[in-house]
N, C-alpha and C. Protein backbone atom coordinates (compact mmCIF):
# COMPACT_ATOMS: atom_id res chain seq x y z
N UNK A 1 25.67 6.49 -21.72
CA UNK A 1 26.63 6.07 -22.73
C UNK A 1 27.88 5.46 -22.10
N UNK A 2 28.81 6.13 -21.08
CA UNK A 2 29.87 5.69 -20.06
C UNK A 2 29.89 4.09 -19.65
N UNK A 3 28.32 3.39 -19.73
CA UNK A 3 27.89 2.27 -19.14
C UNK A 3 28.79 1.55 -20.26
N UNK A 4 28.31 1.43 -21.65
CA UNK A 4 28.76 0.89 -22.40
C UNK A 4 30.16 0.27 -22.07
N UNK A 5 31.46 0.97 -21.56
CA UNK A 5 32.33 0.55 -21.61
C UNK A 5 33.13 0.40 -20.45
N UNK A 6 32.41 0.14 -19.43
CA UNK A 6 32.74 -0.50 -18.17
C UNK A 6 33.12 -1.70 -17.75
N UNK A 7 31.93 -2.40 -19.16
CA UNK A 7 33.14 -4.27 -19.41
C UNK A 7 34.77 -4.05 -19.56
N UNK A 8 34.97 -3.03 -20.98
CA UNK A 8 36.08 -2.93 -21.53
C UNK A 8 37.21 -2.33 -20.41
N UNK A 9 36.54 -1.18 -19.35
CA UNK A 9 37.68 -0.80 -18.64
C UNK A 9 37.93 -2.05 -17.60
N UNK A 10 37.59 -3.10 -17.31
CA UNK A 10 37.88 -4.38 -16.32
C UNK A 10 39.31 -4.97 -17.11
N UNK A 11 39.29 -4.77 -18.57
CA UNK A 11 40.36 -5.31 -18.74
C UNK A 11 41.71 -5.13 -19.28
N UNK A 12 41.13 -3.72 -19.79
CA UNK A 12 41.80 -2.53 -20.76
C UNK A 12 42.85 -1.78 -19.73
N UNK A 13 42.66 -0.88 -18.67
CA UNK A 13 43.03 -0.54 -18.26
C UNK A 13 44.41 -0.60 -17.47
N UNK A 14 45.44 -0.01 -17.91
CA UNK A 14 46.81 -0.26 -17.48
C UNK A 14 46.85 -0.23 -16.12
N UNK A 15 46.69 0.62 -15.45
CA UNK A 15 46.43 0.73 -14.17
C UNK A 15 45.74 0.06 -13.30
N UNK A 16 44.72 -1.01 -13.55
CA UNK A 16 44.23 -1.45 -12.89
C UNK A 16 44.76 -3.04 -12.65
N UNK A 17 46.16 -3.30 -13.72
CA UNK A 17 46.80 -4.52 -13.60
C UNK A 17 47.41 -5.09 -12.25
N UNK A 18 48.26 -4.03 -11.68
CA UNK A 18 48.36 -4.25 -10.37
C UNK A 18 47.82 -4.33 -9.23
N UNK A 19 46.74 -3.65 -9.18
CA UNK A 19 45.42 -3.25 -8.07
C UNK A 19 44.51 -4.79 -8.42
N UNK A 20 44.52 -5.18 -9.65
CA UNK A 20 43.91 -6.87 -9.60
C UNK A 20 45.24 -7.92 -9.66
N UNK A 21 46.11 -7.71 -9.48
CA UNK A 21 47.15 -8.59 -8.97
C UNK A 21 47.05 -8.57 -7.34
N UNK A 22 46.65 -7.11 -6.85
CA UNK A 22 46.49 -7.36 -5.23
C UNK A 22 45.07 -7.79 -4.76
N UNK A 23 44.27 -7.69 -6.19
CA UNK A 23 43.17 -8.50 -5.24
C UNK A 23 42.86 -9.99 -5.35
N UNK A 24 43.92 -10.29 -6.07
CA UNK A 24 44.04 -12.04 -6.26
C UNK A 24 44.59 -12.70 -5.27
N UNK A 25 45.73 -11.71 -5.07
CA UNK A 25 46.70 -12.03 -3.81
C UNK A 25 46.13 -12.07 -2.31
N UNK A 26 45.31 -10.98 -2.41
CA UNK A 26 44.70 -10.80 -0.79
C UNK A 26 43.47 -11.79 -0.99
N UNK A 27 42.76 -12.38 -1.98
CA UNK A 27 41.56 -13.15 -1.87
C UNK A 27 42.06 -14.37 -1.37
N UNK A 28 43.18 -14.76 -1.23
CA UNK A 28 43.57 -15.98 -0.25
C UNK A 28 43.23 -16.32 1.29
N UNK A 29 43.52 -17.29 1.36
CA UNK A 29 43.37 -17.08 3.44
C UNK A 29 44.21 -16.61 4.19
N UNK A 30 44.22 -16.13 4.69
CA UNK A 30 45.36 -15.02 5.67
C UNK A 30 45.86 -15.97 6.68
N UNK A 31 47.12 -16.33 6.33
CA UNK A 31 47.46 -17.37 7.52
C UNK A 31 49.21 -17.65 7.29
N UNK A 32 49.74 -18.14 8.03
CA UNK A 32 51.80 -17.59 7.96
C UNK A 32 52.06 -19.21 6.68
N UNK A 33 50.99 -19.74 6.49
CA UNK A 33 51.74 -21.21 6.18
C UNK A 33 51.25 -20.75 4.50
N UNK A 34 50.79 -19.99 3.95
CA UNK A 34 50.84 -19.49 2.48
C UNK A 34 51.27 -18.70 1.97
N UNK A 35 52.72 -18.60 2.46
CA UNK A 35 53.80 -17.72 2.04
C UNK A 35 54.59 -18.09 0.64
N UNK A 36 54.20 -19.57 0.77
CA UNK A 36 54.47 -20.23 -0.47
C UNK A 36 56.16 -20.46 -0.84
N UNK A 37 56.69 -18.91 -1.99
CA UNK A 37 58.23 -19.42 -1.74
C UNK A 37 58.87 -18.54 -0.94
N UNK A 38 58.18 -17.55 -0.57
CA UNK A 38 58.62 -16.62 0.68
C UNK A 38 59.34 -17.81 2.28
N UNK A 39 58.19 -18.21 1.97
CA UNK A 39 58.62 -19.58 3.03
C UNK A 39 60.01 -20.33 2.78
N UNK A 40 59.91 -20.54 1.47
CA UNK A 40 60.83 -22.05 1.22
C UNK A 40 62.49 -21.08 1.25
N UNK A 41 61.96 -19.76 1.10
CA UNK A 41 63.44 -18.78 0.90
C UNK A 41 64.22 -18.83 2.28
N UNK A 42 63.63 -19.50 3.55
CA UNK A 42 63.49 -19.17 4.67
C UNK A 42 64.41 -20.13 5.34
N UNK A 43 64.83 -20.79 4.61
CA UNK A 43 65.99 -22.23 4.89
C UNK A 43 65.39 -23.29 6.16
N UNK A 44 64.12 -22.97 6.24
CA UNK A 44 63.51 -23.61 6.88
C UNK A 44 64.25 -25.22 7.51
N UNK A 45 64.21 -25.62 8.85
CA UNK A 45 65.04 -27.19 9.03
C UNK A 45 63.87 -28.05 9.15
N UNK A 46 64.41 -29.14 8.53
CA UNK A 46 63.47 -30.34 8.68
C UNK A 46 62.18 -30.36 10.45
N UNK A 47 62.93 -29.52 11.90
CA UNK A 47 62.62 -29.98 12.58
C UNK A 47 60.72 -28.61 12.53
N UNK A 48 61.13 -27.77 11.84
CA UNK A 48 60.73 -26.26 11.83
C UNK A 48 59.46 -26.64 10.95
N UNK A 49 59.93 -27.66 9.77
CA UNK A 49 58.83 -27.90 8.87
C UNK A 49 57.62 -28.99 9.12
N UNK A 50 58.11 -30.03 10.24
CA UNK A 50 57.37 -31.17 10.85
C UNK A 50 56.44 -30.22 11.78
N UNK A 51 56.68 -29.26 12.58
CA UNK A 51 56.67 -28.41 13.34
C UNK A 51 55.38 -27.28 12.66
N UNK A 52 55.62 -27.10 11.70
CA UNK A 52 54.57 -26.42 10.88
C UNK A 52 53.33 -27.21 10.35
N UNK A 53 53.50 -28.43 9.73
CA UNK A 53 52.54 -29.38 9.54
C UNK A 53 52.26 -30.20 10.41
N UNK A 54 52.65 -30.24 11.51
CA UNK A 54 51.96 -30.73 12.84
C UNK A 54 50.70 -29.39 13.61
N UNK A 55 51.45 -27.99 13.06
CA UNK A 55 50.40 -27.30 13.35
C UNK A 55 49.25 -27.00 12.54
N UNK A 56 49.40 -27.24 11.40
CA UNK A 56 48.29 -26.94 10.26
C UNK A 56 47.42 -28.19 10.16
N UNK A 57 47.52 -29.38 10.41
CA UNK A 57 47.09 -30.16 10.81
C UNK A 57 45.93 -30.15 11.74
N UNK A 58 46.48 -29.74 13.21
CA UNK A 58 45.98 -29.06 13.99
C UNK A 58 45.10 -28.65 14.05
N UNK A 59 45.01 -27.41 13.14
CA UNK A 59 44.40 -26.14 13.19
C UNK A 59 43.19 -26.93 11.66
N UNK A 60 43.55 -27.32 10.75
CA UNK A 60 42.79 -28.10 10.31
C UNK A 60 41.41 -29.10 11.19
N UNK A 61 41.94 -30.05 11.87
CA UNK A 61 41.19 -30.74 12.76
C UNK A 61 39.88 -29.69 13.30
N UNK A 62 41.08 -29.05 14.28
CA UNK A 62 40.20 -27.70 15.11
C UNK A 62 38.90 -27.32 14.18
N UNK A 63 39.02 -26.77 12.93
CA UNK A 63 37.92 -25.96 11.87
C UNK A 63 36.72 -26.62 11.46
N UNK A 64 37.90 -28.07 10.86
CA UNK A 64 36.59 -29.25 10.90
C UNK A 64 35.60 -29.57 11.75
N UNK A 65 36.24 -29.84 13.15
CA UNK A 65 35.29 -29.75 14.14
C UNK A 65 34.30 -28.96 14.45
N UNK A 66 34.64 -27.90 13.98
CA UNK A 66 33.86 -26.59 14.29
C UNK A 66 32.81 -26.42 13.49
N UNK A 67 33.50 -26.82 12.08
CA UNK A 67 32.27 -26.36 11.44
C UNK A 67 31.08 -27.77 11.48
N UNK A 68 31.43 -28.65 11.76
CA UNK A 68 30.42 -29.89 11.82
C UNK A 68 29.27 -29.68 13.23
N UNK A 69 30.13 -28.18 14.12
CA UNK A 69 29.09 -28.20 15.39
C UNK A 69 27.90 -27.28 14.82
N UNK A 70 26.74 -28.07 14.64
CA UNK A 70 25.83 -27.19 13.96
C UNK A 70 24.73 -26.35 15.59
N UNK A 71 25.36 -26.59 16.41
CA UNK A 71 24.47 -25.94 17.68
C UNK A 71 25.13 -24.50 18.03
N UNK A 72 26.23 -24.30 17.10
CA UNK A 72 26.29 -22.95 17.65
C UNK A 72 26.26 -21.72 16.95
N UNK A 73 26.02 -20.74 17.49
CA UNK A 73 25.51 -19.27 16.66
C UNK A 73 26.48 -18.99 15.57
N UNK A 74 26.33 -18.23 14.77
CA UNK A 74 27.12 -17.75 13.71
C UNK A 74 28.43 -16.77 14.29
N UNK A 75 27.64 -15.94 15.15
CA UNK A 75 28.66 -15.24 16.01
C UNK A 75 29.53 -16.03 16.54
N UNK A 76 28.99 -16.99 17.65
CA UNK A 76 30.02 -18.16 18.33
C UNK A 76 31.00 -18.39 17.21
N UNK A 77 30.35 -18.94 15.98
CA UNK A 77 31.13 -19.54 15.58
C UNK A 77 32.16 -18.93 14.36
N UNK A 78 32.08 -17.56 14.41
CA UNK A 78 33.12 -16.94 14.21
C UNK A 78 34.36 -16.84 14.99
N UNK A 79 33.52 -16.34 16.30
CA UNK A 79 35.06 -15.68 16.98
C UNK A 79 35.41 -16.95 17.23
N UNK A 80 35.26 -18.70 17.39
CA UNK A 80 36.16 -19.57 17.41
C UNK A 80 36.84 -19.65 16.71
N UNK A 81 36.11 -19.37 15.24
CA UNK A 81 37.34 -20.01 13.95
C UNK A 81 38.37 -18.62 14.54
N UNK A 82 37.78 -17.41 14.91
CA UNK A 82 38.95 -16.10 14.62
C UNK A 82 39.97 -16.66 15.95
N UNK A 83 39.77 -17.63 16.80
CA UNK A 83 41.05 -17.60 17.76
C UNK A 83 41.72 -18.68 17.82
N UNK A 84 41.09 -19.72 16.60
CA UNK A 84 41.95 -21.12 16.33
C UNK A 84 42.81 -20.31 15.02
N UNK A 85 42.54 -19.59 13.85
CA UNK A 85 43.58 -19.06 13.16
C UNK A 85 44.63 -18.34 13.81
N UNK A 86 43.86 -17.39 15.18
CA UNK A 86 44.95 -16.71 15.73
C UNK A 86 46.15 -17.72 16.70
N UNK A 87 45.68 -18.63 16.99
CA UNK A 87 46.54 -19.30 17.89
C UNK A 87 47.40 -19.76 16.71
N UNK A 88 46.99 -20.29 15.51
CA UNK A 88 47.76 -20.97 14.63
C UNK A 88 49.01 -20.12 14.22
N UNK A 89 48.83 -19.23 14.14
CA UNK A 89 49.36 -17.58 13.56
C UNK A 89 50.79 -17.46 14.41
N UNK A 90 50.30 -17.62 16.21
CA UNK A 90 50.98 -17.47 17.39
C UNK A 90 52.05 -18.47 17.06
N UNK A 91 51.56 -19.89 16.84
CA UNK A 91 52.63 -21.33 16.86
C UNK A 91 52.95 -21.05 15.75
N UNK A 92 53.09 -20.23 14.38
CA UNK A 92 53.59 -20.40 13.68
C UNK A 92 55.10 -19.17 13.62
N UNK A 93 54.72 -18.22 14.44
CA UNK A 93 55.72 -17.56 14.44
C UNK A 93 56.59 -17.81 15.72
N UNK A 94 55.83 -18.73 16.69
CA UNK A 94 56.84 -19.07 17.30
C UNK A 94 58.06 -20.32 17.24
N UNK A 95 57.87 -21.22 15.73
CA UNK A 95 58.26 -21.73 15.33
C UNK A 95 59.46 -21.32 14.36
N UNK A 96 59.36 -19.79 14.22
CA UNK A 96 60.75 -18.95 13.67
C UNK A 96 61.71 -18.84 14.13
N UNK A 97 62.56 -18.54 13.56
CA UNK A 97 63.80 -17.57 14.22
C UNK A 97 63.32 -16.13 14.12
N UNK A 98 64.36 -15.84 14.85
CA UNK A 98 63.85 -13.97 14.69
C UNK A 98 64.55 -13.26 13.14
N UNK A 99 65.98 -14.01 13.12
CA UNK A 99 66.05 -14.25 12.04
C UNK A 99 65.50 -14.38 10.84
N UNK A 100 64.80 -15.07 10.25
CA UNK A 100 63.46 -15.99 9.86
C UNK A 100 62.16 -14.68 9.49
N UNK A 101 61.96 -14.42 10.85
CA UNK A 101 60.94 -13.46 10.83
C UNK A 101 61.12 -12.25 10.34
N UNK A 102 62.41 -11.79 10.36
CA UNK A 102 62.69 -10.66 9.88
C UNK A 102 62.75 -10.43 8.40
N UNK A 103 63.36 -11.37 7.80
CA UNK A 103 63.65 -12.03 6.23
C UNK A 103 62.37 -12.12 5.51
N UNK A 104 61.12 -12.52 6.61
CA UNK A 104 60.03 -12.50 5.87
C UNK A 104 58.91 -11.40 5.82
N UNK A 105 59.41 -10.44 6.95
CA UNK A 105 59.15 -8.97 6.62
C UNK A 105 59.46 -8.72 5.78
N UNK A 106 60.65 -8.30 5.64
CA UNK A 106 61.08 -7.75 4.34
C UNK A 106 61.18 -7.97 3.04
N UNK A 107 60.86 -9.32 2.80
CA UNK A 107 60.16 -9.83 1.93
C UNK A 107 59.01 -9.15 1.14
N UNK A 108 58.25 -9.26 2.61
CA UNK A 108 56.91 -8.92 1.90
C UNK A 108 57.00 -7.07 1.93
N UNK A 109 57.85 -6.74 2.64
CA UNK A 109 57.72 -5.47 2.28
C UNK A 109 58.15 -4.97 0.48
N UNK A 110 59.32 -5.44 0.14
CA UNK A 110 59.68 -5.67 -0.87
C UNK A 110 59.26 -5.73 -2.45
N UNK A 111 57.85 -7.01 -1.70
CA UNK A 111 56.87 -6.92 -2.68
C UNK A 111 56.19 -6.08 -2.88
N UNK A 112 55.55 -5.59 -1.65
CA UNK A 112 54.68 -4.14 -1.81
C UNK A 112 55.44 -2.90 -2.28
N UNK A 113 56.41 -2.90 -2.49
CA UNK A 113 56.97 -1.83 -2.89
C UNK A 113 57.32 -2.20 -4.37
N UNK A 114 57.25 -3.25 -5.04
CA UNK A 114 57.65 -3.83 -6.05
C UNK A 114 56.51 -3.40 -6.82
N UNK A 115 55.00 -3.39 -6.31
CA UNK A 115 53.74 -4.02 -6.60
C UNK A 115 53.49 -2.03 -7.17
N UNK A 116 53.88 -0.78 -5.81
CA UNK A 116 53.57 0.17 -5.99
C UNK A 116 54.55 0.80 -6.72
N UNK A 117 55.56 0.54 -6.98
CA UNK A 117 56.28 1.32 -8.03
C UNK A 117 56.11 0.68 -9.65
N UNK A 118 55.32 -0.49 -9.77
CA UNK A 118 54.59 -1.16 -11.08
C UNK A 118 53.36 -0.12 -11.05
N UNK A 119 52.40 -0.27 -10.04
CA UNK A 119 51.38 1.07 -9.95
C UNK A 119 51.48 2.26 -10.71
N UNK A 120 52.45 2.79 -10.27
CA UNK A 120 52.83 4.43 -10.34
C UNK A 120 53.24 4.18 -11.93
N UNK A 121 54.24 3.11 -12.67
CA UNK A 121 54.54 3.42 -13.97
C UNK A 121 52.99 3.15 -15.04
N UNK A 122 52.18 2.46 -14.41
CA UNK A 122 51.25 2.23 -15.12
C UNK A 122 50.28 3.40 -15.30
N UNK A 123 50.18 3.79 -14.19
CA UNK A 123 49.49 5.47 -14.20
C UNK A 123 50.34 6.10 -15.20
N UNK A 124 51.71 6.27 -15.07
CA UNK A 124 52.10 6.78 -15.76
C UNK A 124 51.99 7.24 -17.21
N UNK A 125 51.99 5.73 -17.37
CA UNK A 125 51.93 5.17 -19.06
C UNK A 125 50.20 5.52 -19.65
N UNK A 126 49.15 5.26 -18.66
CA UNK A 126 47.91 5.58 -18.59
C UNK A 126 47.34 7.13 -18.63
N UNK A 127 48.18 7.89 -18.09
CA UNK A 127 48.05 9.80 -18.23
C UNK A 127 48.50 9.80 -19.50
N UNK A 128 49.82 9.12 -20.34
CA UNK A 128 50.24 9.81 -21.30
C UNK A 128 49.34 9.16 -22.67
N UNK A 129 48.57 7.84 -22.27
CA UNK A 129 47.87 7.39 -23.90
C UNK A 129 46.57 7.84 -23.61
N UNK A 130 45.72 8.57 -22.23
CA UNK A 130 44.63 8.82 -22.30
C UNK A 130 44.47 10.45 -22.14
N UNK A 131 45.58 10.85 -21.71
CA UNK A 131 45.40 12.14 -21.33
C UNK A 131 45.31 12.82 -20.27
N UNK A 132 45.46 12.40 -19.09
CA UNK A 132 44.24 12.76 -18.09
C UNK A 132 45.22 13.69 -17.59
N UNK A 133 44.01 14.19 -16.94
CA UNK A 133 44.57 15.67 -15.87
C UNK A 133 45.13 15.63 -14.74
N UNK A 134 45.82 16.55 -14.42
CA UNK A 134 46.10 16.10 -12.78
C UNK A 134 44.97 16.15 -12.17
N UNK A 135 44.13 16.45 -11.92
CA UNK A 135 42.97 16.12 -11.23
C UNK A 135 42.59 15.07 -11.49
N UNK A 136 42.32 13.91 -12.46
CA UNK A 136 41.72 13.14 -12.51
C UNK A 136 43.30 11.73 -12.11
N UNK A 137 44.60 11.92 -12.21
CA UNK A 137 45.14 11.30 -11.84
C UNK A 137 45.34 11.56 -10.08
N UNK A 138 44.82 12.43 -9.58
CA UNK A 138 44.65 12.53 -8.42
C UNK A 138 43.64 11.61 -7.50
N UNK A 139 42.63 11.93 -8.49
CA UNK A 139 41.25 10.88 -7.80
C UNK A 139 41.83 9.23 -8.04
N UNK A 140 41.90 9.42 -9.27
CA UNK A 140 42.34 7.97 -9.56
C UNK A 140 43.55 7.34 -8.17
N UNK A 141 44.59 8.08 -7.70
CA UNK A 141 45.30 7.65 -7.02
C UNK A 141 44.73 7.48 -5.65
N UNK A 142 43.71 8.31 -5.48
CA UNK A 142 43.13 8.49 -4.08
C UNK A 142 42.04 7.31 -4.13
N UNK A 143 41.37 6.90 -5.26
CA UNK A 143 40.40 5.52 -4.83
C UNK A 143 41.10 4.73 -4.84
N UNK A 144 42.59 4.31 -5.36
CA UNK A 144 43.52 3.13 -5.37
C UNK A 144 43.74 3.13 -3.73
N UNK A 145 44.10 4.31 -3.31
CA UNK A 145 44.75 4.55 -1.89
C UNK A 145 43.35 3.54 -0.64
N UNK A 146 42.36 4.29 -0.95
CA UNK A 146 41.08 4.20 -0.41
C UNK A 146 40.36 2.36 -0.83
N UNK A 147 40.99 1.99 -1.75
CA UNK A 147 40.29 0.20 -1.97
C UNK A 147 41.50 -0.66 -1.57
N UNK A 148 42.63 -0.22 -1.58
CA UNK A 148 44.05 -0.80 -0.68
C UNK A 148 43.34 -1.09 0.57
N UNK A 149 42.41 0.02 1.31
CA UNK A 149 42.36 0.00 2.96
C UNK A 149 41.69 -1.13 3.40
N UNK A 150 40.25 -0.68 2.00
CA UNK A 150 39.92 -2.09 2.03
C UNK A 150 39.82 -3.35 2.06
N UNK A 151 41.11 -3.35 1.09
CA UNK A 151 41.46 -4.85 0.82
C UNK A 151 42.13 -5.59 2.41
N UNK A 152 42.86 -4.87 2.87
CA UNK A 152 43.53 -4.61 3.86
C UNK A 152 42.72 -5.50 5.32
N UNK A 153 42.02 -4.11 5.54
CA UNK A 153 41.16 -5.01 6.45
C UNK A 153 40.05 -6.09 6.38
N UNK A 154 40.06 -6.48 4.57
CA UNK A 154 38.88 -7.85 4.48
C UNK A 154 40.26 -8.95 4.59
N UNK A 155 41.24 -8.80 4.21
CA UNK A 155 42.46 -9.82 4.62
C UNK A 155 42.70 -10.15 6.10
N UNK A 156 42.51 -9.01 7.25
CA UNK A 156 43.11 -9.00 8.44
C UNK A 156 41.93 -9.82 8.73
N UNK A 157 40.76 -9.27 8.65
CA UNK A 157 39.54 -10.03 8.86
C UNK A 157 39.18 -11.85 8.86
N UNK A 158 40.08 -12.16 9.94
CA UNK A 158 40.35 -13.78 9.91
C UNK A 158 38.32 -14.35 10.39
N UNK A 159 37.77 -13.29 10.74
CA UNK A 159 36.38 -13.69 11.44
C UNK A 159 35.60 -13.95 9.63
N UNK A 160 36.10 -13.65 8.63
CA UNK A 160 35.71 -14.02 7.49
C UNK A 160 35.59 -15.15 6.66
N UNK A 161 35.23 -16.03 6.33
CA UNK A 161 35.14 -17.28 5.62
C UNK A 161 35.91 -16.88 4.58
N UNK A 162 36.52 -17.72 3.13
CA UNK A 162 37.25 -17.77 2.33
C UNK A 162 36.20 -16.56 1.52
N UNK A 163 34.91 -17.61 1.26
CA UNK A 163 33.02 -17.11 0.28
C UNK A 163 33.07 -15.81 0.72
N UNK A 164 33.11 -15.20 1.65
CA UNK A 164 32.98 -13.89 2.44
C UNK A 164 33.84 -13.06 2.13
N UNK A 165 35.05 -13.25 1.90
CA UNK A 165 36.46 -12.52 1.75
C UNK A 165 36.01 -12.18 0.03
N UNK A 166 35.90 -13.41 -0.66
CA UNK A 166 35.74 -13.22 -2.02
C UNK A 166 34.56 -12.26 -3.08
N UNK A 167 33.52 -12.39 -1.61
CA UNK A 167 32.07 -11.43 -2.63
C UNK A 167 32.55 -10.19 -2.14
N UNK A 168 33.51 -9.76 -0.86
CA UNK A 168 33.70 -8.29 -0.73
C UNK A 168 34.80 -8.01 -1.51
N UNK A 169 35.34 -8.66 -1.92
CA UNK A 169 36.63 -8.34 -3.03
C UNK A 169 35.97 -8.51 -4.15
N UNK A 170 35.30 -9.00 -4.83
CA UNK A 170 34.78 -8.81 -6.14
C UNK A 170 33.68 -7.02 -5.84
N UNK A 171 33.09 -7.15 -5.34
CA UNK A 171 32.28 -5.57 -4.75
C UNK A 171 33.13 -4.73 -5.02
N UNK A 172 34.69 -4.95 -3.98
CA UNK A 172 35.52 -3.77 -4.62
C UNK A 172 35.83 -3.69 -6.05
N UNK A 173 36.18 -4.61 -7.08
CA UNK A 173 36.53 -4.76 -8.09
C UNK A 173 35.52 -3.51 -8.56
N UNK A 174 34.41 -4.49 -8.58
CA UNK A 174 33.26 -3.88 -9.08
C UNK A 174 33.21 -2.62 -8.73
N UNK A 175 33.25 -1.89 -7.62
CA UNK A 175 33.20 -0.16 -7.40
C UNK A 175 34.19 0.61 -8.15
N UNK A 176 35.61 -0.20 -8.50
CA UNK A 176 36.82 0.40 -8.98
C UNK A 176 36.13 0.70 -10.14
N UNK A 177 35.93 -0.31 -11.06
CA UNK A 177 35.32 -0.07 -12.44
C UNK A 177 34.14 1.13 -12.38
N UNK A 178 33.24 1.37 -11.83
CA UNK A 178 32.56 2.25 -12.06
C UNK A 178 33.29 3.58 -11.39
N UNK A 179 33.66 3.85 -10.85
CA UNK A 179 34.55 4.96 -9.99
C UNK A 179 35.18 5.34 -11.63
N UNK A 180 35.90 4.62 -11.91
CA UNK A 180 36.86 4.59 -13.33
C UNK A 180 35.87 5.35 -14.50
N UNK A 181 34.46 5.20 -14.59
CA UNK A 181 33.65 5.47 -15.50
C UNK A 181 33.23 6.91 -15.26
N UNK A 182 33.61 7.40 -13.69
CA UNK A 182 33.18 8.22 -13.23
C UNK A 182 34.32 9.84 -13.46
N UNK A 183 35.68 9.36 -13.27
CA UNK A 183 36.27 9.91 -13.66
C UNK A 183 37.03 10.16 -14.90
N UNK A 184 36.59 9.06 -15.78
CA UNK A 184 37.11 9.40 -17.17
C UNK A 184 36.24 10.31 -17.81
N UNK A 185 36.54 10.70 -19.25
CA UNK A 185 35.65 11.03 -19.99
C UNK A 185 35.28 10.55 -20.87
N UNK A 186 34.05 10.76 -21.89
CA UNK A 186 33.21 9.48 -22.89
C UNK A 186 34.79 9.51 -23.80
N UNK A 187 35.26 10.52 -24.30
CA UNK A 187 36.24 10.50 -25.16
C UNK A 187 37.35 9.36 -24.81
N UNK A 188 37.95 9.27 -23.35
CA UNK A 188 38.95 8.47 -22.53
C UNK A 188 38.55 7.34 -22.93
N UNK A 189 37.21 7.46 -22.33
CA UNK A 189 36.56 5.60 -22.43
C UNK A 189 36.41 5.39 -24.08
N UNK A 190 36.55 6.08 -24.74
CA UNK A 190 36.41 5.58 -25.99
C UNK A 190 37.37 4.92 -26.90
N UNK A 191 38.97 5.71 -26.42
CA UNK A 191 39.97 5.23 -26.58
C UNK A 191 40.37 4.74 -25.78
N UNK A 192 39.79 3.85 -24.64
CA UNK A 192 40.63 2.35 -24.09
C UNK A 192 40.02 1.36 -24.83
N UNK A 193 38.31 1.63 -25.52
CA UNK A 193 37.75 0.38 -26.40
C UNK A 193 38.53 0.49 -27.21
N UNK A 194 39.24 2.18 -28.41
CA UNK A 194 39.60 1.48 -29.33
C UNK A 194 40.88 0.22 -29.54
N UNK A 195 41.78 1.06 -27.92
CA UNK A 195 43.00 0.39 -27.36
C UNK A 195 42.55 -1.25 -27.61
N UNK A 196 41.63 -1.51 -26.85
CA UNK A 196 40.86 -3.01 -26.56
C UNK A 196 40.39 -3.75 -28.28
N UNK A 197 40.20 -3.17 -29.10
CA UNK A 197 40.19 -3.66 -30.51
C UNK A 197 41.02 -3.89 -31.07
N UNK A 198 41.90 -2.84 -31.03
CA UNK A 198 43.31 -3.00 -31.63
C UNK A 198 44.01 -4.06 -31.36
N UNK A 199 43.95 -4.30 -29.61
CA UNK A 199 45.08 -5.49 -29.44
C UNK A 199 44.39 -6.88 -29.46
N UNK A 200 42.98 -6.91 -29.95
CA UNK A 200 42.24 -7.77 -29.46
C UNK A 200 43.08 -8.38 -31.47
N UNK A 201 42.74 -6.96 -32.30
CA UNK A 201 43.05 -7.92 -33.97
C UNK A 201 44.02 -8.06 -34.25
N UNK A 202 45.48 -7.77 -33.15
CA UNK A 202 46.78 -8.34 -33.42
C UNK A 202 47.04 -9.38 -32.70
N UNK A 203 46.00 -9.91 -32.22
CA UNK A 203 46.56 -10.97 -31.50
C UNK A 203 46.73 -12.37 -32.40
């Protein structure tokens, strides 16, 4: 019966808004030049930014090449792409200030702390319209803790293709939702469908 509403918890679920905000975020390519406005916050100088697209360029060329060499192993031709991103990685932070670099730590620390204290109110808000126990907000916090690690190291994982990064992040998606089926109860799951009707006929 639980099966039934495993579509509904993918989208229903308060808690799981932020945990798929981080897996949108981490399904990107792991690399210093998609910082986006983290970057542009960075007062970056004209000589810093020629300097950056002379290396992405680069490192572009490099991939292309690589992937057009059809004589070499899959292995080979991982750990190349993994030490043309890493060199790119190297010229890109050595193209900082320390300054610079620091600003964009904390940045991103910022966010993650932005991202986990949105977390925690959503649990919040999620114990008080479903009920749950401390035990079950326990587990719940401990598979969030435990698919973070994951996400974590399929991001660090530069030996990964974009396709590769994306079917192990949808997998996690997919385990969250059933994990979720696992610790609710039919009653819980019954009132996030009715939650999911309700807002579906005020819309």
């Amino acid at each position: 019966m639980k099966k039934i509403f495993i579509g509904a918890i993918a989208t229903t679920l308060c808690f799981s808004t932020s945990f798929a905000q981080k897996l949108q975020k981490n399904n990107r390519p792991h690399n210093p030049t998609q910082a986006g406005g983290k970057m542009k916050a960075l007062n970056l100088s004209a000589s810093q930014k020629e300097q950056m697209k002379a290396a992405r360029q680069n490192t572009n060329t490099q991939l292309a090449a690589l992937n057009k060499n059809d004589q070499m192993t899959v292995k080979d031709l991982k750990e190349s792409k993994t030490a043309i991103l890493k060199s790119q990685k190297q010229q890109m932070a050595g193209i900082l200030t320390e300054d610079q670099k620091n600003q964009l730590a904390q940045s991103k620390t910022s966010s993650n702390n932005r991202q986990d204290n949105q977390a925690g109110k959503n649990l919040s808000r999620m114990k008080e319209n479903l009920g749950l126990s401390d035990i079950q907000v326990t587990q719940i916090k401990a598979n969030r803790e435990a698919d973070l690690a994951k996400i974590k190291a399929i991001k660090d994982n530069s030996a990964l293709s974009r396709s590769e990064k994306k079917e192990q992040l949808k997998l996690i998606s997919k385990n969250q939702k059933n994990n979720m089926t696992q610790i609710l109860s039919l009653e819980q799951l019954i009132k996030i469908e009715e939650s999911r009707k309700e807002r579906r006929a005020g819309e």
